[in-house]
Protein backbone atom coordinates (compact mmCIF):
# COMPACT_ATOMS: atom_id res chain seq x y z
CA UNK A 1 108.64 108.22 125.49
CA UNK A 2 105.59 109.71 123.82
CA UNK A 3 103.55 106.65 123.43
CA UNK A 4 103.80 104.27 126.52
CA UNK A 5 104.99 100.83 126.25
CA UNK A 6 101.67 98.88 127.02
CA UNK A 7 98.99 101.55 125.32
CA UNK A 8 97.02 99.86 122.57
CA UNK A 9 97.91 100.93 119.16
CA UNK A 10 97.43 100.61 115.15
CA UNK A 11 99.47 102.66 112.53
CA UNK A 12 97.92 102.56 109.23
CA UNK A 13 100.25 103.77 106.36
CA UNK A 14 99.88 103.85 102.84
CA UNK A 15 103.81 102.81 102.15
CA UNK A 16 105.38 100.02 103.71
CA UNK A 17 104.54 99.25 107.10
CA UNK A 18 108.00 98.13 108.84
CA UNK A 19 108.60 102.35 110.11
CA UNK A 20 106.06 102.31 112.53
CA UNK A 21 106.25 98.84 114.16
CA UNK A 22 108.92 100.00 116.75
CA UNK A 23 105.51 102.33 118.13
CA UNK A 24 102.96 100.34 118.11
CA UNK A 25 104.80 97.69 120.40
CA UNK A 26 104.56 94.06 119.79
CA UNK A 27 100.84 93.87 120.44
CA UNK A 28 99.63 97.03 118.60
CA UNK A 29 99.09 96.39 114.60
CA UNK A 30 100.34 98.26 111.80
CA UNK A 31 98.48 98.16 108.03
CA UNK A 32 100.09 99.17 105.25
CA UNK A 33 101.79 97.71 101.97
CA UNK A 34 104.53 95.40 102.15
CA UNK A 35 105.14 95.45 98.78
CA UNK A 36 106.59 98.08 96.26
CA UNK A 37 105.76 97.91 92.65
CA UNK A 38 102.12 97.87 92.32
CA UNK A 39 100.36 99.92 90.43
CA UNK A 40 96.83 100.94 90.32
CA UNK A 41 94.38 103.96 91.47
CA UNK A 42 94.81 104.25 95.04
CA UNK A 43 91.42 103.06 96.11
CA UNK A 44 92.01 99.85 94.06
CA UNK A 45 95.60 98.91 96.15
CA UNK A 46 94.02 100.43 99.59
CA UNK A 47 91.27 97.49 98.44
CA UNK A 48 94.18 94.67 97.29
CA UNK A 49 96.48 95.63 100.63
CA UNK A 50 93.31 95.84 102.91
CA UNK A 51 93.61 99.20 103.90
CA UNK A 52 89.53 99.62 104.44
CA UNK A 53 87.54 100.96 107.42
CA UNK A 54 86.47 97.40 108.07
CA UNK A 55 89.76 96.37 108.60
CA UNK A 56 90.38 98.99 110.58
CA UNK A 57 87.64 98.45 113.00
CA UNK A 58 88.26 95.06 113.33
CA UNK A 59 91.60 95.47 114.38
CA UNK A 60 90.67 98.50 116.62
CA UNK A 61 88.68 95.80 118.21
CA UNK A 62 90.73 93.40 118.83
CA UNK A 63 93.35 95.68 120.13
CA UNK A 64 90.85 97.31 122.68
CA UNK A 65 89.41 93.72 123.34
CA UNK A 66 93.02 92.41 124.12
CA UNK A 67 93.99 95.43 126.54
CA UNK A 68 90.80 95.25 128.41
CA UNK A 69 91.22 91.38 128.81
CA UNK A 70 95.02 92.27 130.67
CA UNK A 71 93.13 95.18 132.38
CA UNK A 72 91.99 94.93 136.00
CA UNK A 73 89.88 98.13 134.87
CA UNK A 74 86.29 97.69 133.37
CA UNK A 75 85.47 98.81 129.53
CA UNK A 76 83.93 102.14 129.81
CA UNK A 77 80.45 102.03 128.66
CA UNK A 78 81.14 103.16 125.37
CA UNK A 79 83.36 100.89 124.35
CA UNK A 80 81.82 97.69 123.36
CA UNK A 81 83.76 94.70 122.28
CA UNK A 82 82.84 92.33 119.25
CA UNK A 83 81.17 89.75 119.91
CA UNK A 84 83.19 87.71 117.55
């Protein structure tokens, strides 16, 4: 009820990322580790997992680029999709 249905989302989480799939929808995209048992300094499995800003902003992008696409709305002027 808090998060609609259709709204664009990504969870990141720095456990195992089944939790939050019920609220980011089938379209939204959660990162996190699907595995239990590694062992490192965190920055080294955020690294491994791909927990990094530029994974983050590329999936921010697609998410916004795929909602805008279904959208009968225009992007606001700050948001600019990739060009990828």
């Amino acid at each position: 009820m808090v998060i609609p249905f259709n709204t664009p989302a990504l969870a990141i989480e720095a456990a195992h990322p089944d939790f939050w799939r019920k609220y980011v929808g089938r379209h939204g995209v959660v990162l996190g580790m699907p595995t239990f048992g590694e062992s490192a300094p965190a920055p080294r499995l955020y690294e491994h997992f791909g927990l990094t800003v530029e994974r983050v902003v590329t999936n921010v992008r697609t998410i916004v680029h795929r909602a805008a696409s279904k959208s009968t709305e225009p992007l606001p002027d700050t948001v600019v999709p990739s060009a990828n």
